[in-house]
N, C-alpha and C. Protein backbone atom coordinates (compact mmCIF):
# COMPACT_ATOMS: atom_id res chain seq x y z
N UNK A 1 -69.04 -51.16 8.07
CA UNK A 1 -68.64 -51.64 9.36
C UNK A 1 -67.53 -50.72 9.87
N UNK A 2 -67.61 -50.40 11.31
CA UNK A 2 -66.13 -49.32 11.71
C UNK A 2 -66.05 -50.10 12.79
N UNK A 3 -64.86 -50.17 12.87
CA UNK A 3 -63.94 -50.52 14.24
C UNK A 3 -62.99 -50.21 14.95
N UNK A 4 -63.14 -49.80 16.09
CA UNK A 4 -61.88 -49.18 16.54
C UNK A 4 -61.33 -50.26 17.86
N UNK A 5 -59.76 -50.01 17.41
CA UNK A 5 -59.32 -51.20 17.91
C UNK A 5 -57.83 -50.73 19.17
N UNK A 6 -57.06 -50.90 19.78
CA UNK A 6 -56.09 -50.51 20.35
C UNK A 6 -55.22 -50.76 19.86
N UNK A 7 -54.81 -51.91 19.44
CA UNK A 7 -53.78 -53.12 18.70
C UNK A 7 -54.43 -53.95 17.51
N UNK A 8 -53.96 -53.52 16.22
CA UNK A 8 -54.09 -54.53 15.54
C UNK A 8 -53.04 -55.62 14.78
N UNK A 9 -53.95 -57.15 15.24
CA UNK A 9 -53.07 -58.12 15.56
C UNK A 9 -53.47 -59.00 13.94
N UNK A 10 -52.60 -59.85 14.35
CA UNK A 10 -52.88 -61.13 13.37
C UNK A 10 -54.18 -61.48 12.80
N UNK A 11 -54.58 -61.88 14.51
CA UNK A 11 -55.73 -62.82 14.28
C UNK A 11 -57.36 -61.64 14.50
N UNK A 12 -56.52 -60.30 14.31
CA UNK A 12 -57.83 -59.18 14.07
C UNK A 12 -57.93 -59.23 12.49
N UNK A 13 -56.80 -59.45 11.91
CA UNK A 13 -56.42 -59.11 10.37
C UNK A 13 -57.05 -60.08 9.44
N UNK A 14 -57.04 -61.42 10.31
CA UNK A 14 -57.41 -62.81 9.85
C UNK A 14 -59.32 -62.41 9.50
N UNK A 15 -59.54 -62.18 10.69
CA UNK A 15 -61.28 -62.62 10.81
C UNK A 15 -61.60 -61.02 9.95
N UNK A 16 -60.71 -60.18 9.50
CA UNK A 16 -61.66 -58.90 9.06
C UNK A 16 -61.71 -59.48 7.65
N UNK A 17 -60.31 -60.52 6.94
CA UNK A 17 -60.38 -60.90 5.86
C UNK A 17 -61.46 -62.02 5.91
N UNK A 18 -61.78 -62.27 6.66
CA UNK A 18 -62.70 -63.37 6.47
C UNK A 18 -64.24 -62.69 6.11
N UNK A 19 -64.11 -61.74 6.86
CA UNK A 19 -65.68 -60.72 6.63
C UNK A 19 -65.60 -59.89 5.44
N UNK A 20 -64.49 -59.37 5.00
CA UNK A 20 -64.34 -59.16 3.47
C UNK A 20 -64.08 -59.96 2.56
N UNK A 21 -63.97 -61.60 2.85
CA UNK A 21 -64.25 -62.18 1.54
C UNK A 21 -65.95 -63.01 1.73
N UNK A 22 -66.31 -62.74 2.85
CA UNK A 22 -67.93 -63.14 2.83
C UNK A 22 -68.77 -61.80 2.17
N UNK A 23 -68.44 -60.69 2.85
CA UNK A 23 -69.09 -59.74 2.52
C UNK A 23 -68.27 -58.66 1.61
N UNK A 24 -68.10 -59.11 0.36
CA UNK A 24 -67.36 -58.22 -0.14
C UNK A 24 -68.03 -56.69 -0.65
N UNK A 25 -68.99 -56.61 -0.70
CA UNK A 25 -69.12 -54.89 -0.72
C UNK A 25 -69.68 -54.31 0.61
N UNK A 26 -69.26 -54.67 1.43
CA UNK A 26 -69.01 -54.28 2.50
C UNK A 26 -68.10 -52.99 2.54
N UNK A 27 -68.29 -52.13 2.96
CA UNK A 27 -67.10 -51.18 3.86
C UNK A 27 -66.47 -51.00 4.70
N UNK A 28 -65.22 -50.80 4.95
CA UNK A 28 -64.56 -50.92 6.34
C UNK A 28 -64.11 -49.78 6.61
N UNK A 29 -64.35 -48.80 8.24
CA UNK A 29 -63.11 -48.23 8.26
C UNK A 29 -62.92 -48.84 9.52
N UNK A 30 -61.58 -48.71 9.97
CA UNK A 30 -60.48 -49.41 11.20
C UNK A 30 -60.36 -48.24 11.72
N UNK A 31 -60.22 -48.02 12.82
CA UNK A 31 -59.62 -46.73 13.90
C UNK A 31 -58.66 -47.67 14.28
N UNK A 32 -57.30 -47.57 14.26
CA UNK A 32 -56.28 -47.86 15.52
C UNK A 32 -55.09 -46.97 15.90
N UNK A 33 -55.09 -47.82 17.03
CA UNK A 33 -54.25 -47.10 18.09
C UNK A 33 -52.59 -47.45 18.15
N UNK A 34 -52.22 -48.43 17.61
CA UNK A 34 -50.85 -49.13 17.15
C UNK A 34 -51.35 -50.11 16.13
N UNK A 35 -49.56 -50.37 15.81
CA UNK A 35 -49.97 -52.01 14.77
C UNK A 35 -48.38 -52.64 15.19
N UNK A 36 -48.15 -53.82 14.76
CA UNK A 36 -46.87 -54.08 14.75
C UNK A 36 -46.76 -54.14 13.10
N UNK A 37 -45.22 -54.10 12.98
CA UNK A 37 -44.08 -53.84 11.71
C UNK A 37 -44.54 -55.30 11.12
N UNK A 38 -44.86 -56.05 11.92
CA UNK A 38 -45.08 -57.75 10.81
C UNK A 38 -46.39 -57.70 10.43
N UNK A 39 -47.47 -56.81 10.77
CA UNK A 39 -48.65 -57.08 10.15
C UNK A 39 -48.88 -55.95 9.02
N UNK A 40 -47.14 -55.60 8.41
CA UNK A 40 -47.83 -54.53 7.12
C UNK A 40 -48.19 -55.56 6.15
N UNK A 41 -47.36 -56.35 5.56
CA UNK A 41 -48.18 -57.03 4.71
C UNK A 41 -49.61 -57.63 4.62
N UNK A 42 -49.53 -57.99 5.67
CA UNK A 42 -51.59 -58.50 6.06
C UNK A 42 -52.26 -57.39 5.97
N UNK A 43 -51.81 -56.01 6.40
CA UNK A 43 -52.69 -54.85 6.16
C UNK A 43 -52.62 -54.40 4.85
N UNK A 44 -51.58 -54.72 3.99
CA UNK A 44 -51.37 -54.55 2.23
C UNK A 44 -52.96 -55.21 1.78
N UNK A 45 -52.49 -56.89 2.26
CA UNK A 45 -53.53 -57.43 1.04
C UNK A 45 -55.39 -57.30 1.42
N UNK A 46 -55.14 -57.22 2.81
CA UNK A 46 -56.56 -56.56 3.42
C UNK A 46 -57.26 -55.36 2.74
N UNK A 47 -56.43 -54.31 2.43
CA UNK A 47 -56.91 -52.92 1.84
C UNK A 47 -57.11 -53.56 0.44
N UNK A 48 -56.58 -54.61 -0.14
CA UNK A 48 -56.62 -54.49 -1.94
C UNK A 48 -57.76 -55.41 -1.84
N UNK A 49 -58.01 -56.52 -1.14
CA UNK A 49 -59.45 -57.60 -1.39
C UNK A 49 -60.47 -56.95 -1.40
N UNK A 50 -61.60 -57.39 -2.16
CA UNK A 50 -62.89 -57.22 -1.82
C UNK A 50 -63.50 -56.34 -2.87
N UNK A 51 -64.54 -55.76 -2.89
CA UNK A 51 -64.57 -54.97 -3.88
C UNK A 51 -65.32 -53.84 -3.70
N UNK A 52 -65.65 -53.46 -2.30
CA UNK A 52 -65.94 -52.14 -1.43
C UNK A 52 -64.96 -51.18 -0.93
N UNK A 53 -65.40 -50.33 -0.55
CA UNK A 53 -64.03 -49.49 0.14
C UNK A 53 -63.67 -50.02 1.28
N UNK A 54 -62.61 -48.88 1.67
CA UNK A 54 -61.81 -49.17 3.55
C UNK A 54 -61.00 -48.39 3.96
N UNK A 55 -60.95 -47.78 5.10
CA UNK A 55 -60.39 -47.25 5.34
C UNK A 55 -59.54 -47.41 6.76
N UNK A 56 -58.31 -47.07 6.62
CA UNK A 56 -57.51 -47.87 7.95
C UNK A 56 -56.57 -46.33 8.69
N UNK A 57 -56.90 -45.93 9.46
CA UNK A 57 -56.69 -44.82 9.83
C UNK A 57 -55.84 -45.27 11.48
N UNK A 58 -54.84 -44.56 11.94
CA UNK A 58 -54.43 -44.30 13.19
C UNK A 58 -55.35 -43.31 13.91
N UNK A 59 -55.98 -43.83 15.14
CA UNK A 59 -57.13 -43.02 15.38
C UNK A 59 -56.45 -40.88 16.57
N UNK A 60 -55.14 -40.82 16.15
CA UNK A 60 -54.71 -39.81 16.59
C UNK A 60 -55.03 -39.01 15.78
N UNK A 61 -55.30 -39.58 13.95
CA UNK A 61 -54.85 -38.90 13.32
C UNK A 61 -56.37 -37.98 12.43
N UNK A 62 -57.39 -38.80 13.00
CA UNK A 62 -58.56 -38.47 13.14
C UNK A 62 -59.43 -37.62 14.04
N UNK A 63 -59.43 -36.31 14.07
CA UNK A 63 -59.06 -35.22 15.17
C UNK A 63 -60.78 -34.58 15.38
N UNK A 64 -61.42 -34.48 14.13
CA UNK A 64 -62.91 -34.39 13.96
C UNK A 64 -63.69 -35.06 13.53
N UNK A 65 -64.87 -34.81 13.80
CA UNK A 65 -65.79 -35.66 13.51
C UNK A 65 -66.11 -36.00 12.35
N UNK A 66 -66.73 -34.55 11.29
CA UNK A 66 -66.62 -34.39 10.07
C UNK A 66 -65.56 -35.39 9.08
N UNK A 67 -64.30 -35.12 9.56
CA UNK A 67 -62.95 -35.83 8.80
C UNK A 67 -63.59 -37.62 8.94
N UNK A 68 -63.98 -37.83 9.79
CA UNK A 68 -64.84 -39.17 9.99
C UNK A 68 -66.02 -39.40 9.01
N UNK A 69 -66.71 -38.31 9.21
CA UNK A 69 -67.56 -38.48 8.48
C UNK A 69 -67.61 -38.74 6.89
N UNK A 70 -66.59 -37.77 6.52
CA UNK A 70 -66.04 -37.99 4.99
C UNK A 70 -65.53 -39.14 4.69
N UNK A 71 -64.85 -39.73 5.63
CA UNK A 71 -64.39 -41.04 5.53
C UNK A 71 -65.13 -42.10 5.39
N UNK A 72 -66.01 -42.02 6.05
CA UNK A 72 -67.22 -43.23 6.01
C UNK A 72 -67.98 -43.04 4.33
N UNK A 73 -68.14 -41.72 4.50
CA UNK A 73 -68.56 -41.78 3.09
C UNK A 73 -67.85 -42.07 1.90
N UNK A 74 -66.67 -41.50 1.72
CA UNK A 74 -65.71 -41.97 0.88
C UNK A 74 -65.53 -43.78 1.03
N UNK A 75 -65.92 -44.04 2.42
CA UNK A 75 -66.01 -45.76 1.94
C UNK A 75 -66.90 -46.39 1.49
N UNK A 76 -68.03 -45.66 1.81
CA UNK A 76 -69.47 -46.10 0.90
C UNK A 76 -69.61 -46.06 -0.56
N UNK A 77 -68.44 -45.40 -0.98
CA UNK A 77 -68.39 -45.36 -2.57
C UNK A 77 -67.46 -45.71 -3.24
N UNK A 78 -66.57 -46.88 -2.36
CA UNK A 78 -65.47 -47.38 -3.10
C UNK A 78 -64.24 -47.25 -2.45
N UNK A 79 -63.98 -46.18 -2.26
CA UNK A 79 -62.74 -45.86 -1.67
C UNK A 79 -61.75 -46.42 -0.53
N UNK A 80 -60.89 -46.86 -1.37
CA UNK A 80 -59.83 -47.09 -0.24
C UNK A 80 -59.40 -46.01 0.69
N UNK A 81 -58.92 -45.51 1.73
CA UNK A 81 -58.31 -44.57 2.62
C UNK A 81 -57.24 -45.05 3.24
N UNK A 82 -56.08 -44.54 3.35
CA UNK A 82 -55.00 -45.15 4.50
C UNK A 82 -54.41 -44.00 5.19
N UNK A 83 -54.37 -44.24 6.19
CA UNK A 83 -53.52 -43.05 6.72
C UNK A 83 -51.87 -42.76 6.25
N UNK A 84 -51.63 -41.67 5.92
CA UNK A 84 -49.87 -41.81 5.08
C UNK A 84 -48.84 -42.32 6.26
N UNK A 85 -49.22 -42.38 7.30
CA UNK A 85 -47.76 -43.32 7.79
C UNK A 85 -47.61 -44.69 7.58
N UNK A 86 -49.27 -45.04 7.69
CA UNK A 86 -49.78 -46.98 6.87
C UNK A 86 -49.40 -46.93 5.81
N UNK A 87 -49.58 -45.78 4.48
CA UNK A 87 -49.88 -46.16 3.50
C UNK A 87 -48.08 -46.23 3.06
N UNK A 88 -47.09 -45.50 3.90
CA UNK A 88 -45.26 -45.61 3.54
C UNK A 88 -45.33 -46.79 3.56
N UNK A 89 -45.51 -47.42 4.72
CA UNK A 89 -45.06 -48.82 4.95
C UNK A 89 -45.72 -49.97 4.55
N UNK A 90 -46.75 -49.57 3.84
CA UNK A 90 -47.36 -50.80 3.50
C UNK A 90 -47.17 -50.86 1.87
N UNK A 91 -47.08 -49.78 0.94
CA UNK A 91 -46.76 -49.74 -0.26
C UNK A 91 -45.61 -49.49 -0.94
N UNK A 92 -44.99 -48.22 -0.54
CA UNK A 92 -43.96 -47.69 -0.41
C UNK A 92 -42.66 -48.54 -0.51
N UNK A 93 -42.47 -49.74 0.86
CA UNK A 93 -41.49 -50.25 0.94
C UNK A 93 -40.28 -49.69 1.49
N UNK A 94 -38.76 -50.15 1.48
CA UNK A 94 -37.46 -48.93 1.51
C UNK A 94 -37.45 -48.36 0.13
N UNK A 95 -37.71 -46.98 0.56
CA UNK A 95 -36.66 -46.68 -0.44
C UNK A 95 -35.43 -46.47 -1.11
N UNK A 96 -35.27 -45.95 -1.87
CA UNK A 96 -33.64 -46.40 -2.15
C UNK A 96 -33.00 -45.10 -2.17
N UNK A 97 -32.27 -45.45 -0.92
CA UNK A 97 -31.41 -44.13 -0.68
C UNK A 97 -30.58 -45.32 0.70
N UNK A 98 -29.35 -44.76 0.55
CA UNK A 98 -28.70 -45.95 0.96
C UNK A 98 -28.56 -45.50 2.91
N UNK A 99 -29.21 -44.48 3.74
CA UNK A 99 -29.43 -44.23 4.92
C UNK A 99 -30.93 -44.70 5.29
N UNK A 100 -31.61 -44.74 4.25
CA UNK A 100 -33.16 -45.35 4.52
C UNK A 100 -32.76 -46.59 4.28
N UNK A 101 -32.13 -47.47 3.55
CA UNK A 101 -32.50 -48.87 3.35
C UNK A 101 -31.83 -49.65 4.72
N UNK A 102 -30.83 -48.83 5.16
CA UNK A 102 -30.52 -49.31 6.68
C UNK A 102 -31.35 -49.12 7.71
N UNK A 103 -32.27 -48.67 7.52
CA UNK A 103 -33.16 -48.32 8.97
C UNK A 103 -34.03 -49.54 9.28
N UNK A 104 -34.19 -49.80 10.65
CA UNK A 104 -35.40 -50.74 10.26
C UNK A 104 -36.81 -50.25 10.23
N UNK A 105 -38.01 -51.08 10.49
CA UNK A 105 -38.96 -51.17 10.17
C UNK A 105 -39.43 -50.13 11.46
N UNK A 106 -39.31 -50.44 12.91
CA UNK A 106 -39.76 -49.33 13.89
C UNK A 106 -39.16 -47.97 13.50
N UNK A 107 -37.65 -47.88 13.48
CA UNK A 107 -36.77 -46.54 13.05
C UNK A 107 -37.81 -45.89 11.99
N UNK A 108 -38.06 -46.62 10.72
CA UNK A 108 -39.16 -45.55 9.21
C UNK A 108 -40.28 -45.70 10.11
N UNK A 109 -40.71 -46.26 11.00
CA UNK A 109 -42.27 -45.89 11.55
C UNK A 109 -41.63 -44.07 12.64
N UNK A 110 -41.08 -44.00 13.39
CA UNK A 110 -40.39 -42.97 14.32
C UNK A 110 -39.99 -42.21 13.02
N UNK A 111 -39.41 -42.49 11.76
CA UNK A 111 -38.96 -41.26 11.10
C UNK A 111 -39.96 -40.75 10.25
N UNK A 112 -40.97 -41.43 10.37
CA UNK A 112 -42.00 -41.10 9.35
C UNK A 112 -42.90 -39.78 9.92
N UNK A 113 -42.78 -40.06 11.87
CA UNK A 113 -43.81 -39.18 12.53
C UNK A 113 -42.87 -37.96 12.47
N UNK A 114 -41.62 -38.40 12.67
CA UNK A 114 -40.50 -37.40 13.20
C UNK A 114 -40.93 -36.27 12.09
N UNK A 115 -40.82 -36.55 10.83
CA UNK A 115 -40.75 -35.79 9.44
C UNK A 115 -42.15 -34.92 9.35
N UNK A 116 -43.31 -35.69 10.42
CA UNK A 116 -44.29 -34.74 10.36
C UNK A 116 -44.42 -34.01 11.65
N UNK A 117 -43.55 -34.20 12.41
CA UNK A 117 -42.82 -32.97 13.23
C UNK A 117 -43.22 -33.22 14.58
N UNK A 118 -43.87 -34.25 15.17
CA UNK A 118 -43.77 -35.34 16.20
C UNK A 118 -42.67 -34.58 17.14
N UNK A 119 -43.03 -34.41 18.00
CA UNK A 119 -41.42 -34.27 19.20
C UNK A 119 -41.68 -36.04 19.41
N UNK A 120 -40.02 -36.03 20.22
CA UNK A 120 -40.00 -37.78 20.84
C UNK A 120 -41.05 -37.85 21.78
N UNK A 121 -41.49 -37.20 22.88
CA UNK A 121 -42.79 -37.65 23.28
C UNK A 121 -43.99 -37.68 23.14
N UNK A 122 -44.42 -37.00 21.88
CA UNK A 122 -45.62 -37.75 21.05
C UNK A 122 -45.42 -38.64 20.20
N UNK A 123 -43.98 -38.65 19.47
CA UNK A 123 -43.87 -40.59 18.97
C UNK A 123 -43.55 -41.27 19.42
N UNK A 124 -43.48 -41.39 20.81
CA UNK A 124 -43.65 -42.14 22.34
C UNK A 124 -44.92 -42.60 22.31
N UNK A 125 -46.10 -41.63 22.54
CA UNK A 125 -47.57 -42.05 22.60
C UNK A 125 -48.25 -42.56 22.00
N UNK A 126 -47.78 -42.22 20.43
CA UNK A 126 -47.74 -42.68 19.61
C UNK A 126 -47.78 -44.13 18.96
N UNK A 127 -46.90 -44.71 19.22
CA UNK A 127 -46.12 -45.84 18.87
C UNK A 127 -46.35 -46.63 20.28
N UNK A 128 -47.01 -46.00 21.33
CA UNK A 128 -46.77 -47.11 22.96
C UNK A 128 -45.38 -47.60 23.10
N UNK A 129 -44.67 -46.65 23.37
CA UNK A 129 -43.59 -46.89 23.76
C UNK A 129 -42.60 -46.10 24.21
N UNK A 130 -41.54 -46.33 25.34
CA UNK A 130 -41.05 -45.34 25.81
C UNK A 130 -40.05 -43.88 25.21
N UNK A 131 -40.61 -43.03 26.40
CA UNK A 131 -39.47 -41.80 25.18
C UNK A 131 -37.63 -42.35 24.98
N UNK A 132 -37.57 -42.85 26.45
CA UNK A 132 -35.79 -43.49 25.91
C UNK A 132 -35.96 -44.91 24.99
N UNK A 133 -36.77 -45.13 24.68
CA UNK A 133 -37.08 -46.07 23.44
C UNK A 133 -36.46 -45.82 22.37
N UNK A 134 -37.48 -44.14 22.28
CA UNK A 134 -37.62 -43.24 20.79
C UNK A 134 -36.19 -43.22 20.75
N UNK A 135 -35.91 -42.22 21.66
CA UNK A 135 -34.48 -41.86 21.79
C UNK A 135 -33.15 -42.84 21.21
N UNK A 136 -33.43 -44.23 21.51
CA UNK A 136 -32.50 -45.03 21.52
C UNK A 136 -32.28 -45.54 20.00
N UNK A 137 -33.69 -45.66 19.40
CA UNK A 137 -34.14 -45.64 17.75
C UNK A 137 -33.52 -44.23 17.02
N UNK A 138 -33.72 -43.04 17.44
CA UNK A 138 -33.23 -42.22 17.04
C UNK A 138 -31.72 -41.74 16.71
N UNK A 139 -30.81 -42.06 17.75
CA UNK A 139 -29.37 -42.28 18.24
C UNK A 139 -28.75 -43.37 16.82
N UNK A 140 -29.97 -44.66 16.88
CA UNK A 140 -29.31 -45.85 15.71
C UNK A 140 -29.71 -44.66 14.35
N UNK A 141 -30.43 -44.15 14.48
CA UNK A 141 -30.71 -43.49 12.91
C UNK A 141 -29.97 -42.76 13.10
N UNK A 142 -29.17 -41.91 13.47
CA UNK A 142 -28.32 -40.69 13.33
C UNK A 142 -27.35 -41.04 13.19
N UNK A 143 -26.83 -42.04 13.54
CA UNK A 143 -25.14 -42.67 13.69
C UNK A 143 -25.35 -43.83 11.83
N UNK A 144 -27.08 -44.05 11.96
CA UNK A 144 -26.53 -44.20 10.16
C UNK A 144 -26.36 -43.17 9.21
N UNK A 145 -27.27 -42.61 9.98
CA UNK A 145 -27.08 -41.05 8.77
C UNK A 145 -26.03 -40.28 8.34
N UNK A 146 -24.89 -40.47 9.62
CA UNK A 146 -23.49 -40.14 9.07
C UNK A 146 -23.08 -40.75 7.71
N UNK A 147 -23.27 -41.46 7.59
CA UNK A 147 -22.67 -42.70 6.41
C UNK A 147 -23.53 -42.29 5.21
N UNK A 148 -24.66 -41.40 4.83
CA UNK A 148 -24.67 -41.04 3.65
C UNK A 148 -24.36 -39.00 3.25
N UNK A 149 -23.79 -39.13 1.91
CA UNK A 149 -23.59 -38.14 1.64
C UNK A 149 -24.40 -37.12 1.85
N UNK A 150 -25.73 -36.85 2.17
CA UNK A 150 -26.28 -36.12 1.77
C UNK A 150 -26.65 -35.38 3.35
N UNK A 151 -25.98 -35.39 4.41
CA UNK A 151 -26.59 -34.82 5.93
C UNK A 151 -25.59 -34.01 6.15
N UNK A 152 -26.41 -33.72 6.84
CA UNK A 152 -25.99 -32.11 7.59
C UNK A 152 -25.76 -32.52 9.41
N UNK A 153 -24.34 -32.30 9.23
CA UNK A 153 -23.50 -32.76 10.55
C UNK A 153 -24.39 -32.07 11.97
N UNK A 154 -24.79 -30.49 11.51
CA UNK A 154 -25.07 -29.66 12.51
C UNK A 154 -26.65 -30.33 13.13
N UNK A 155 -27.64 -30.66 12.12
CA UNK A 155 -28.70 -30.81 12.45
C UNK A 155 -29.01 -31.77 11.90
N UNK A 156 -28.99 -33.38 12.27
CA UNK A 156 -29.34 -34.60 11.99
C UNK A 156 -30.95 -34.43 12.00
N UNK A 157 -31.10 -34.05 12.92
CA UNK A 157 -33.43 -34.43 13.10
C UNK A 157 -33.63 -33.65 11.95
N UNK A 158 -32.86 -32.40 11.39
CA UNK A 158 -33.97 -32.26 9.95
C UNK A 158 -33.12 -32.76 9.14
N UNK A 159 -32.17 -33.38 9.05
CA UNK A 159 -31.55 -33.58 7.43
C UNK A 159 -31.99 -34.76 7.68
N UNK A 160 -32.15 -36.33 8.55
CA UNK A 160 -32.99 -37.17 8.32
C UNK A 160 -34.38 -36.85 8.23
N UNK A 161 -35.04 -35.94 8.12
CA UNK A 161 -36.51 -35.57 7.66
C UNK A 161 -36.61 -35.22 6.99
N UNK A 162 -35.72 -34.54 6.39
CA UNK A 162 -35.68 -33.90 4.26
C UNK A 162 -35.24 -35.31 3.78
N UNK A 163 -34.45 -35.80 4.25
CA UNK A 163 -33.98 -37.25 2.89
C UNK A 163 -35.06 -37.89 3.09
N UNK A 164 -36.01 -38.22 4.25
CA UNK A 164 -37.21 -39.27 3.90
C UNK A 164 -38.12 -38.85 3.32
N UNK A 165 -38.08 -36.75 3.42
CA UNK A 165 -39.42 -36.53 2.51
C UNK A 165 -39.19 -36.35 1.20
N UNK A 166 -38.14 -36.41 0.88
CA UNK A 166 -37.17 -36.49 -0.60
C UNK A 166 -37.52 -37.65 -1.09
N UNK A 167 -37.16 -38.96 -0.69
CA UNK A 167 -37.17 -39.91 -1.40
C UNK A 167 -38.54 -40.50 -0.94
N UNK A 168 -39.43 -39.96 -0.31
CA UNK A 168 -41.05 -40.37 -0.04
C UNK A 168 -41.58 -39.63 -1.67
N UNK A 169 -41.52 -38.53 -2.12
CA UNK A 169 -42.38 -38.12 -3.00
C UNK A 169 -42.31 -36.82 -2.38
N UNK A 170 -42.62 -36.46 -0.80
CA UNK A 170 -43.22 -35.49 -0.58
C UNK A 170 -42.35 -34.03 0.24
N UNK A 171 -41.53 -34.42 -0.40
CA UNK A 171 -40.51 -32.84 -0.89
C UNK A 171 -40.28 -32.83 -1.55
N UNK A 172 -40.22 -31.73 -2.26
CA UNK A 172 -39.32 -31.44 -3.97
C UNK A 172 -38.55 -30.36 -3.62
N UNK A 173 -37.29 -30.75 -4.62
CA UNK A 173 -36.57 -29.57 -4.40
C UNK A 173 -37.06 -28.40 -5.03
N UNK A 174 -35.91 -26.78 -4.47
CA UNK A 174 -36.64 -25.75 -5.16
C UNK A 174 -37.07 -25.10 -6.35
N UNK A 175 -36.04 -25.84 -7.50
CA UNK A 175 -36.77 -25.90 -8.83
C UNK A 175 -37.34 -26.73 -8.83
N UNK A 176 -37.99 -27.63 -8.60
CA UNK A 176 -38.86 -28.70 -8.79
C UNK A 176 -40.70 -27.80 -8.17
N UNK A 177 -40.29 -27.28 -7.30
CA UNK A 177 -41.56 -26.11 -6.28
C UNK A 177 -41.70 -25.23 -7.35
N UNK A 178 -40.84 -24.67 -7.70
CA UNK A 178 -41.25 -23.57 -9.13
C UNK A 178 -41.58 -24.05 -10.10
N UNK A 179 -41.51 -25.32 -10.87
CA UNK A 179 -42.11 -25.04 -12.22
C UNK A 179 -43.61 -25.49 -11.07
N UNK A 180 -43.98 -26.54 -10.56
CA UNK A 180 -45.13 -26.91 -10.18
C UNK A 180 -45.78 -25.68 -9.64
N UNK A 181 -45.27 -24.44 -9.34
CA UNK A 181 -46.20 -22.97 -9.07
C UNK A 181 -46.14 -22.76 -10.65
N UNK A 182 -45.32 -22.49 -11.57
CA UNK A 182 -45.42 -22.00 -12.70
C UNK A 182 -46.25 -22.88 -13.64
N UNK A 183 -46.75 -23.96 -13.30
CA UNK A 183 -47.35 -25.09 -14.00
C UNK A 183 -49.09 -24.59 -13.74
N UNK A 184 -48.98 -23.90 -12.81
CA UNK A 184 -50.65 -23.71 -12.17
C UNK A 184 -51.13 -22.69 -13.08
C-alpha cells in the first residue's frame, strides 16, 4: 500500500494501525509532506507493528523515481525504511549533551535539516512554516548554545551542526575518520 499524504495526523496514524493490525504482511510506504512533534511516538510504534515492511519517508526527500522504486521493494521484503530526520526523532530521542537536551522538539526538527545544510528558507518549506519562524527557533538555539562548552562564538550555524552530528552518530572526530579509513 503507498500513500502520500500532506499532513500526517492522529487519526491518519490511528486507521493505518488499524490496517496493519488487520493486514499484517502488508507493506507500507507513506510519502509526507509534514508531521507534528506529538505524533513521533505513534509513528515509533506504527513502524515496529506488524510483520511486513514500511517505509515512512518525507516526500522532499524522495527526488527519483528509482529511489522509490527501491523502496517499495525493500518493503516487499521486510524492510523497515525511515527517513533520518523521522528516524532522530522517533528513536534517537535527546541526546545527551547538555545544549541538545534544551532544545525543543521543532528547534531538533530545524537543527536536524540545518546540519544537512538546509538554508532557513528551505527549512521554511520544509517544515510549512515561516522563514521568521525558522529564524526565531534558530535565535532560541543559539542563545542556548552559548551555555555549552563546546561552541564556537564566531560561527554558531556550524558549531550547532557539528555538536548534533557528534552526538547523532554521524560525525566522528579526526582520529576516529582515520582508524575507520585504516580499518578498510
Amino acid at each position: 500500500m503507498m500513500l502520500s499524504i500532506k499532513k500526517l495526523d492522529t487519526d491518519v496514524i490511528e486507521e493505518l494501525e488499524k490496517i496493519r493490525n488487520s493486514y499484517p504482511r502488508m507493506g507500507i510506504v507513506i510519502l509526507i509532506v509534514s508531521y507534528s512533534s506529538q505524533d513521533i511516538e505513534l509513528l515509533r510504534k506504527l513502524a515496529l507493528c506488524g510483520e511486513s515492511g514500511m517505509a515512512l519517508f518525507l516526500k522532499q526527500s524522495l527526488d527519483k523515481v528509482d529511489q522509490l522504486c527501491r523502496t517499495v521493494l525493500a518493503v516487499s521484503q521486510g524492510q523497515v525504511i525511515l527517513d533520518p530526520p523521522l528516524a532522530t526523532f522517533m528513536f534517537a530521542g535527546k541526546p545527551e549533551c547538555p545544549f541538545l537536551k534544551q532544545l525543543t522538539t521543532r528547534e531538533l526538527e530545524i537543527l536536524s535539516l540545518l546540519s544537512q545544510g538546509y538554508t532557513n528558507s528551505s527549512i521554511a518549506g520544509t517544515l510549512f512554516i515561516d522563514i521568521k519562524t525558522v529564524e526565531h527557533h534558530l535565535n532560541s538555539m543559539y542563545s542556548k548554545l552559548k551555555s555549552d562548552p563546546d561552541y564556537n562564538t564566531k560561527h554558531l550555524r556550524v558549531s550547532a551542526a557539528r555538536l548534533y552530528l557528534e552526538k547523532m552518530g554521524t560525525l566522528y572526530q579526526k582520529e576516529e575518520s582515520l582508524a575507520r579509513v585504516g580499518a578498510r
